[in-house]
Protein backbone atom coordinates (compact mmCIF):
# COMPACT_ATOMS: atom_id res chain seq x y z
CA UNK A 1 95.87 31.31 -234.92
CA UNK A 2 96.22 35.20 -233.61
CA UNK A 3 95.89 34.10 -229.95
CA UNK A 4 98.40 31.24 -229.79
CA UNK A 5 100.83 33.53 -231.36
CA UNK A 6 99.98 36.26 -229.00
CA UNK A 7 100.20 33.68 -225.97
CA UNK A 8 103.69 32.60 -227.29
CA UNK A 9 104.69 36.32 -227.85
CA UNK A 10 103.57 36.97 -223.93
CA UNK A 11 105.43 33.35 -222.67
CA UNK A 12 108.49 34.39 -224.64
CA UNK A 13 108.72 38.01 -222.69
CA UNK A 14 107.61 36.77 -219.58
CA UNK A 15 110.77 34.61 -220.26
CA UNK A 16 113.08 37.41 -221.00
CA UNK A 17 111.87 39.30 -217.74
CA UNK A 18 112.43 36.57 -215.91
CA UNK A 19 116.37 35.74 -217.21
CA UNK A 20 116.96 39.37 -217.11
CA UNK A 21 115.49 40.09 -213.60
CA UNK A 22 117.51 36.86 -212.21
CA UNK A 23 120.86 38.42 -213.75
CA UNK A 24 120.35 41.63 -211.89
CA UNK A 25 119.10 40.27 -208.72
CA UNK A 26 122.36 37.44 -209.06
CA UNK A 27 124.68 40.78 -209.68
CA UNK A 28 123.32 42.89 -206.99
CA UNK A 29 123.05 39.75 -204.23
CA UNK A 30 127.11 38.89 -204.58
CA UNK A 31 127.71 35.70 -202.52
CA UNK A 32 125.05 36.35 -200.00
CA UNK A 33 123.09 33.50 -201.32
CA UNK A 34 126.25 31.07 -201.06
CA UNK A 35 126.42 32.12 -197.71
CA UNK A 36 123.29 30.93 -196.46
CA UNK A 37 124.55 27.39 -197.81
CA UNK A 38 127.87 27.78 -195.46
CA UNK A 39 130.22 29.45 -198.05
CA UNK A 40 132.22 31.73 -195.84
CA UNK A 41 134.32 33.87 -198.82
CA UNK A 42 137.21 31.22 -198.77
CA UNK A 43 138.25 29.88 -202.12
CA UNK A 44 139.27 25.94 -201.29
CA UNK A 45 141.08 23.78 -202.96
CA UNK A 46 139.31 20.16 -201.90
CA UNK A 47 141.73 16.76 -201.81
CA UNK A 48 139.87 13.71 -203.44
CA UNK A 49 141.26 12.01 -200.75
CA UNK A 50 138.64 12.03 -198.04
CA UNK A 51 135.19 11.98 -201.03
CA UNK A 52 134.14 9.02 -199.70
CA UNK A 53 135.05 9.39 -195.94
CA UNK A 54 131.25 10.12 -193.82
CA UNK A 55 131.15 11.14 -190.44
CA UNK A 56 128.62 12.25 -187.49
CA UNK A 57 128.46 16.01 -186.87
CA UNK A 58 129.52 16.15 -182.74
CA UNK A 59 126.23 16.40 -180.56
CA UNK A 60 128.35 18.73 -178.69
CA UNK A 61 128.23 21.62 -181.24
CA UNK A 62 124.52 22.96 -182.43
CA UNK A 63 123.74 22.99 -185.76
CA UNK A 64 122.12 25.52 -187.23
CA UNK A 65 117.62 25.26 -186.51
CA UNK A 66 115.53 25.19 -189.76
CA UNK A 67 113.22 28.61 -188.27
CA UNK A 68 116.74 30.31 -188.64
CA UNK A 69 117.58 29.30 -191.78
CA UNK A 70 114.18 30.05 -192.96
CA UNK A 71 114.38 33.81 -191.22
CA UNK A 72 118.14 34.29 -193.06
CA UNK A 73 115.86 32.98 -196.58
CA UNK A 74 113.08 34.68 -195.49
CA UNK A 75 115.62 38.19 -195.54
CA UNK A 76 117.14 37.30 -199.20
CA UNK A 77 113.12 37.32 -200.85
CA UNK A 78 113.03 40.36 -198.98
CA UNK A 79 115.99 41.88 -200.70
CA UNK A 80 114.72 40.37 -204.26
CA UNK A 81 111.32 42.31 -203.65
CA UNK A 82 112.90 45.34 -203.06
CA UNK A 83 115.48 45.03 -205.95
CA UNK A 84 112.66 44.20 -208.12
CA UNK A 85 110.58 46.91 -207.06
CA UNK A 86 113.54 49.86 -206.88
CA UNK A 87 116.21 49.03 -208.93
CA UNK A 88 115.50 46.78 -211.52
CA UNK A 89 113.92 47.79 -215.13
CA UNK A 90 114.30 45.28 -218.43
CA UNK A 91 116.77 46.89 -221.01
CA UNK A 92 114.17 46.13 -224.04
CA UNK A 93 112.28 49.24 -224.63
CA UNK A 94 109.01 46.77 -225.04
CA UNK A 95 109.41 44.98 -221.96
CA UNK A 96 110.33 48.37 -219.92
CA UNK A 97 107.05 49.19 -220.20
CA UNK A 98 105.38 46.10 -219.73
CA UNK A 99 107.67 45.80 -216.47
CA UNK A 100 106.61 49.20 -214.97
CA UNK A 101 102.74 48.65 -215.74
CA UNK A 102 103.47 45.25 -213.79
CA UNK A 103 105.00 47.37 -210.94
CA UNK A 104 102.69 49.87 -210.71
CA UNK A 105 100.07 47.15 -210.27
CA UNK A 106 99.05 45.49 -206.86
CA UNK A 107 98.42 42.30 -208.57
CA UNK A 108 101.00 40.41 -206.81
CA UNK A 109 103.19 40.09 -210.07
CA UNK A 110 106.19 41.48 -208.71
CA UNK A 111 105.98 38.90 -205.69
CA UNK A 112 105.41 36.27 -207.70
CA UNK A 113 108.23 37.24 -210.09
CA UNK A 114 110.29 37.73 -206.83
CA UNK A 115 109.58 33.86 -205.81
CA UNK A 116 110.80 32.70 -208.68
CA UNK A 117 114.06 34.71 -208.94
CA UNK A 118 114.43 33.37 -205.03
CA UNK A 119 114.24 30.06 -205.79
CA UNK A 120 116.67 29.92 -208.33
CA UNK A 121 118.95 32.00 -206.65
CA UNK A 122 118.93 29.39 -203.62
CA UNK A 123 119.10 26.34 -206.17
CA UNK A 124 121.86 27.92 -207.93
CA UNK A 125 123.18 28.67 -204.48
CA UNK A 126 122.53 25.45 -202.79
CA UNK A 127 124.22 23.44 -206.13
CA UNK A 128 127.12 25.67 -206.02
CA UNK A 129 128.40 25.45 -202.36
CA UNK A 130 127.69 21.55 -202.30
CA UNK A 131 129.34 20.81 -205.22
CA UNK A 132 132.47 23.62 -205.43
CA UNK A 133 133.04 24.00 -201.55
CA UNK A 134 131.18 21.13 -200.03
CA UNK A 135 129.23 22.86 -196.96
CA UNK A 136 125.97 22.36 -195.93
CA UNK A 137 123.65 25.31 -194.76
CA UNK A 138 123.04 24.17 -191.39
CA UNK A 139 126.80 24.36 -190.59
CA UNK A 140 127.63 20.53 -190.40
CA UNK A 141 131.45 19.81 -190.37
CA UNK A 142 132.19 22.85 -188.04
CA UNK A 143 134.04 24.91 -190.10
CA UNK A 144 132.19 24.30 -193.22
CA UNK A 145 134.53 21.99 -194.56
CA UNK A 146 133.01 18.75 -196.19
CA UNK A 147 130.13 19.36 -194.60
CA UNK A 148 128.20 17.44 -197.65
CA UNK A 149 129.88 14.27 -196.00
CA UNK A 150 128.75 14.32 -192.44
CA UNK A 151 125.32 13.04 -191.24
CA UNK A 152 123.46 14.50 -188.46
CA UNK A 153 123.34 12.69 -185.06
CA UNK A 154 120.54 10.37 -184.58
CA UNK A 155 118.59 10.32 -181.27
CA UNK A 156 116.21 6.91 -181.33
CA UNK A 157 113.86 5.69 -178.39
CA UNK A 158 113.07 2.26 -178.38
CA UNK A 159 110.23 0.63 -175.80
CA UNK A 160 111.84 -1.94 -173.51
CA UNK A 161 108.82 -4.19 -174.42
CA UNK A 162 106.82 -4.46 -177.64
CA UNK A 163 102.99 -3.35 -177.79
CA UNK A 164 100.63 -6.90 -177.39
């Protein structure tokens, strides 16, 4: 069947974009991405001895809001966008200029392209700094340290009496 052949044809290069657009957008981002997880550039060597030690982040020290954290991912699509739309072309003559035709369109293609390479920079991100260096994005354990194992203070209201 011509048309199921074409369809996997068009799945397999929108494939290949995709890969090839995340590499360059990965390359061009450095650890910006970690950073929004609490990575701050320090390479740590973490001690099995406190894995299965939890503890409450201080109510004296802020963490960090979620309408922040959204702005700072809000700022890395941004960047994606712009790489996608300036600086980044596919290395396969064939899907060069099915790339450009896609840029030169105002179908929404390149934003939707640019979600996707977002989100799997932040998974890839996200995975990374919680696994490697333990930190959390909203800056639980102060100084980024284990911040996978504390838990975020819990503020509960109870009524004196019950509803009846």
């Amino acid at each position: 069947d011509e048309e199921g052949a074409s369809l996997d044809t068009f799945e397999e290069d929108a494939s290949r974009i995709v890969d090839e657009a995340y590499e360059y957008c990965h390359s061009r981002m450095g650890d910006n991405a970690l950073r929004l997880f609490g990575y701050d550039g320090k390479d740590r060597q973490l001690s099995d001895t406190n894995l299965g030690v939890v503890s409450v982040h201080p109510v004296d020290q802020p963490l960090l809001p979620k309408s922040t954290r959204g702005r700072r991912e809000h700022l890395v699509f941004t960047e994606v966008e712009r790489v996608l739309k300036d600086g980044f072309v596919p290395q396969d003559e064939g899907l060069k200029a099915e790339y450009e035709a896609l840029v030169q369109e105002e179908s929404g293609s390149i934003c939707m392209l640019a979600r996707a390479i977002h989100s799997r920079l932040l998974k890839a991100a996200l995975l990374e700094t919680a696994s490697r260096y333990q930190t959390r994005g909203d800056q639980r354990g102060g100084d980024g340290a284990n911040g996978c194992h504390v838990i975020r203070p819990l503020s509960v209201t109870v009524p004196a009496l019950p509803d009846s």
